[in-house]
Protein backbone atom coordinates (compact mmCIF):
# COMPACT_ATOMS: atom_id res chain seq x y z
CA UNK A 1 19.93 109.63 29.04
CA UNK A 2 21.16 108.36 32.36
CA UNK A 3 25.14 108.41 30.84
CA UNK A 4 24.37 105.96 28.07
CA UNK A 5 25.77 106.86 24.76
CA UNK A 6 23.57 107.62 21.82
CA UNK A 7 23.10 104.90 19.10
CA UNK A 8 21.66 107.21 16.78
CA UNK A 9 25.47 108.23 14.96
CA UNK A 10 25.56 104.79 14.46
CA UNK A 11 22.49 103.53 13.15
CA UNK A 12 22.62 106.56 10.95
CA UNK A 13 25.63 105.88 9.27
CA UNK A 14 23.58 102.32 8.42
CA UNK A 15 21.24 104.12 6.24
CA UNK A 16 21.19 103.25 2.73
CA UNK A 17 22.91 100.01 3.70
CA UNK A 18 21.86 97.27 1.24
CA UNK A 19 21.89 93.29 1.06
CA UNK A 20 20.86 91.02 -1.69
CA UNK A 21 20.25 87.37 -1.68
CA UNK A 22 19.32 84.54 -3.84
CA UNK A 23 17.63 81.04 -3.11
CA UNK A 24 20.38 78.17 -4.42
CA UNK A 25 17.01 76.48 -5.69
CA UNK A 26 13.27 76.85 -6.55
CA UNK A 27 9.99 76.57 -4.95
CA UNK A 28 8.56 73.17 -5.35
CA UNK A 29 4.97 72.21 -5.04
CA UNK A 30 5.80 70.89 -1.81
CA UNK A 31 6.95 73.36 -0.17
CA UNK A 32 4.16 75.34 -1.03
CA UNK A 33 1.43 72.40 0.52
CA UNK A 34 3.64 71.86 3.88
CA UNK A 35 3.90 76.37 4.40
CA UNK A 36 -0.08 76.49 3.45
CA UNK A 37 -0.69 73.39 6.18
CA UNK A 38 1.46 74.97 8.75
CA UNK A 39 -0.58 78.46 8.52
CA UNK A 40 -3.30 76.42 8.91
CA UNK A 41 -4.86 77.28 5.15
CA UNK A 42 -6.79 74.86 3.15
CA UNK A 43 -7.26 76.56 -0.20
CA UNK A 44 -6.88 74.03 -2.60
CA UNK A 45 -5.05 76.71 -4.73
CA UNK A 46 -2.31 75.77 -2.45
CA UNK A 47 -2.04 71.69 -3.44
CA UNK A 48 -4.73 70.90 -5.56
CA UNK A 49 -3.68 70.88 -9.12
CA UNK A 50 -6.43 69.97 -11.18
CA UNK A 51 -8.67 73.01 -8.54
CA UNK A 52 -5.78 75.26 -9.51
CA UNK A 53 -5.68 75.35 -13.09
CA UNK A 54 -9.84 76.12 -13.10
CA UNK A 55 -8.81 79.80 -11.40
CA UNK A 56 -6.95 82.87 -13.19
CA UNK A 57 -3.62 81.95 -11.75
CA UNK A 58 -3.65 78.79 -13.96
CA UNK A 59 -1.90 76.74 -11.66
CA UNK A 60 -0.48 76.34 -8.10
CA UNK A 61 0.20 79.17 -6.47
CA UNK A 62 2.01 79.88 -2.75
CA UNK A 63 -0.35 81.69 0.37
CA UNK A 64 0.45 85.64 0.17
CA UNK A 65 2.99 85.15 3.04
CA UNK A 66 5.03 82.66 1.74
CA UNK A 67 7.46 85.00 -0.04
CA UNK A 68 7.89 87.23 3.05
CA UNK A 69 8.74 84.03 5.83
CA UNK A 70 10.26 81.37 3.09
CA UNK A 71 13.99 81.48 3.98
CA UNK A 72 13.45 84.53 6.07
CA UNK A 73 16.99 83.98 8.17
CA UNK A 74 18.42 84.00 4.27
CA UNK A 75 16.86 87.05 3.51
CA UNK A 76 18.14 88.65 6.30
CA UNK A 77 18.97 92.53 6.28
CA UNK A 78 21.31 91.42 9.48
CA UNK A 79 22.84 87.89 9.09
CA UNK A 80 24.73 87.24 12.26
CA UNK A 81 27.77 86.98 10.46
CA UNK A 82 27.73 90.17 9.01
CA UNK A 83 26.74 91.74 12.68
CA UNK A 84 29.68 92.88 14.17
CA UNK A 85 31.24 94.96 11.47
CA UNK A 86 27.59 96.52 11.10
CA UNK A 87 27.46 98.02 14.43
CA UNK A 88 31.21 99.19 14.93
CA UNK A 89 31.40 102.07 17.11
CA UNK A 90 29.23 100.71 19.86
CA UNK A 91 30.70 99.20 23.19
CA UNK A 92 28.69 95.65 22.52
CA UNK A 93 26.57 94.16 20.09
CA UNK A 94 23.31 95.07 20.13
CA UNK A 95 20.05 92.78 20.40
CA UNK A 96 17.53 92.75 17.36
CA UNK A 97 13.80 92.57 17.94
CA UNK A 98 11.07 92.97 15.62
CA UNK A 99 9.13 96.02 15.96
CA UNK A 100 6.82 95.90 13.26
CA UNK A 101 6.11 93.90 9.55
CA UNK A 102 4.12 95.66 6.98
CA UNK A 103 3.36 93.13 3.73
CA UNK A 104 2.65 94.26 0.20
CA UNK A 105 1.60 91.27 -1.99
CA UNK A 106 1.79 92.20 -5.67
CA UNK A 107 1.98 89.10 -7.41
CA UNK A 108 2.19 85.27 -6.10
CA UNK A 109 5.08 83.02 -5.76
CA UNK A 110 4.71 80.06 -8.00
CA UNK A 111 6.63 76.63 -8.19
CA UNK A 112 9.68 76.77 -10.17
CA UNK A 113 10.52 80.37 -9.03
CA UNK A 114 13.83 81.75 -7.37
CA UNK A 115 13.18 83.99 -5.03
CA UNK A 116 15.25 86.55 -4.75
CA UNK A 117 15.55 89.92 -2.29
CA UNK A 118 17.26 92.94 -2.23
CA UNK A 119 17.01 95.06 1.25
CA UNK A 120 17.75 98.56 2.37
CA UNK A 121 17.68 100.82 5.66
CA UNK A 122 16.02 103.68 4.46
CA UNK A 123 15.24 105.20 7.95
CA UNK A 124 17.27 105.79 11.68
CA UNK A 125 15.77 106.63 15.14
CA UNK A 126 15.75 106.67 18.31
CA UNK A 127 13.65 107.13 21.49
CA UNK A 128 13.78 106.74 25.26
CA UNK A 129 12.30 103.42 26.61
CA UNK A 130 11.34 102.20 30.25
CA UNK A 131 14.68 101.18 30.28
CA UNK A 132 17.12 103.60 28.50
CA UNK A 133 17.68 104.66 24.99
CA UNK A 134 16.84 101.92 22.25
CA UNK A 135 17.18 102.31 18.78
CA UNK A 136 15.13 101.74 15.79
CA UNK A 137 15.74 100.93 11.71
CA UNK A 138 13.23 101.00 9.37
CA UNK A 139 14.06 99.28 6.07
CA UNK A 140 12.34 97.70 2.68
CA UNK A 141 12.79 94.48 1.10
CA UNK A 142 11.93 93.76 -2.38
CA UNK A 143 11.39 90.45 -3.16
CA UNK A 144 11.49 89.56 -7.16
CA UNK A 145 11.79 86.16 -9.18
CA UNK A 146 13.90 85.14 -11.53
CA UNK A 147 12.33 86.76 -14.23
CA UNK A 148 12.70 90.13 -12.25
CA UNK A 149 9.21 90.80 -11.45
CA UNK A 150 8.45 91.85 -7.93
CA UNK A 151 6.32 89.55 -6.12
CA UNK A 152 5.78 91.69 -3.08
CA UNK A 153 7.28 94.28 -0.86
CA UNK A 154 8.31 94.08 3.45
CA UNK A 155 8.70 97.37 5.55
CA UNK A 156 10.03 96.62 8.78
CA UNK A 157 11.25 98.47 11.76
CA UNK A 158 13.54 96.54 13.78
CA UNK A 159 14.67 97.61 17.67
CA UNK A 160 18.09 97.50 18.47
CA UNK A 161 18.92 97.37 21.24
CA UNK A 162 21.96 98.32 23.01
């Protein structure tokens, strides 16, 4: 390991770490029309009212992804201001990257819901890279509405690195 000092202790002492959050309002129609235009998707599910009420959602609903990147520095496993006391016991703070985003849709978003999310680390590693050790969490966010139903599910593994 070239003298460096393990992250692992750390990052293992992270598991089981949780963080909630709720929106301070709800998902408007609008919202959803400018996300679907900036993904570059047309379905008039998206924005067309009169199209959306003709399908078995009844209404408008959001694009699949929506839930998982509305907010997204909100519903943050890591906020930056809750950083530092995270990853005590290291000589610096570390640098988060994104290693991978797996997406479980289970039902849409619609207008007038408040998202909410509730994350956990459920997983620790760590392996060798080109340029010393780096570090990797794997955690789970749930994201529900305000009714409590689950609207869809994010497994991520982040790399820290030191």
């Amino acid at each position: 390991m070239g003298g460096e000092a393990s992250l692992l202790p750390v990052l293992r002492r992270l598991i089981g770490y949780e963080a909630s959050y709720v929106d301070e309002f709800e998902i408007e129609k609008g919202m959803i029309r400018r996300f679907a235009i900036a993904v570059g998707d047309s379905n008039p599910l998206y924005h067309d009212e009169n199209f959306a009420r003709t399908t078995e959602y009844g209404g408008i609903i959001a694009p699949p992804t929506f839930v998982f990147q509305w907010n997204h520095h909100k519903h943050s496993l890591f906020p930056p201001e809750q950083r530092q006391s995270l990853f005590q016991g290291l000589l610096r703070q570390p640098r988060l990257l994104v290693g991978s985003h797996e997406f479980q849709s289970i039902q849409p978003l619609r207008p007038g819901d408040i998202l909410r999310s509730r994350s956990r680390i459920t997983y620790a590693y760590e392996k060798q890279g080109k340029s010393g050790q780096l570090g990797f969490l794997v955690f789970e966010t749930n994201y529900f509405n305000q009714k409590n139903e689950i609207l869809g599910t994010l497994t991520a593994t982040m790399i820290v690195l030191p």
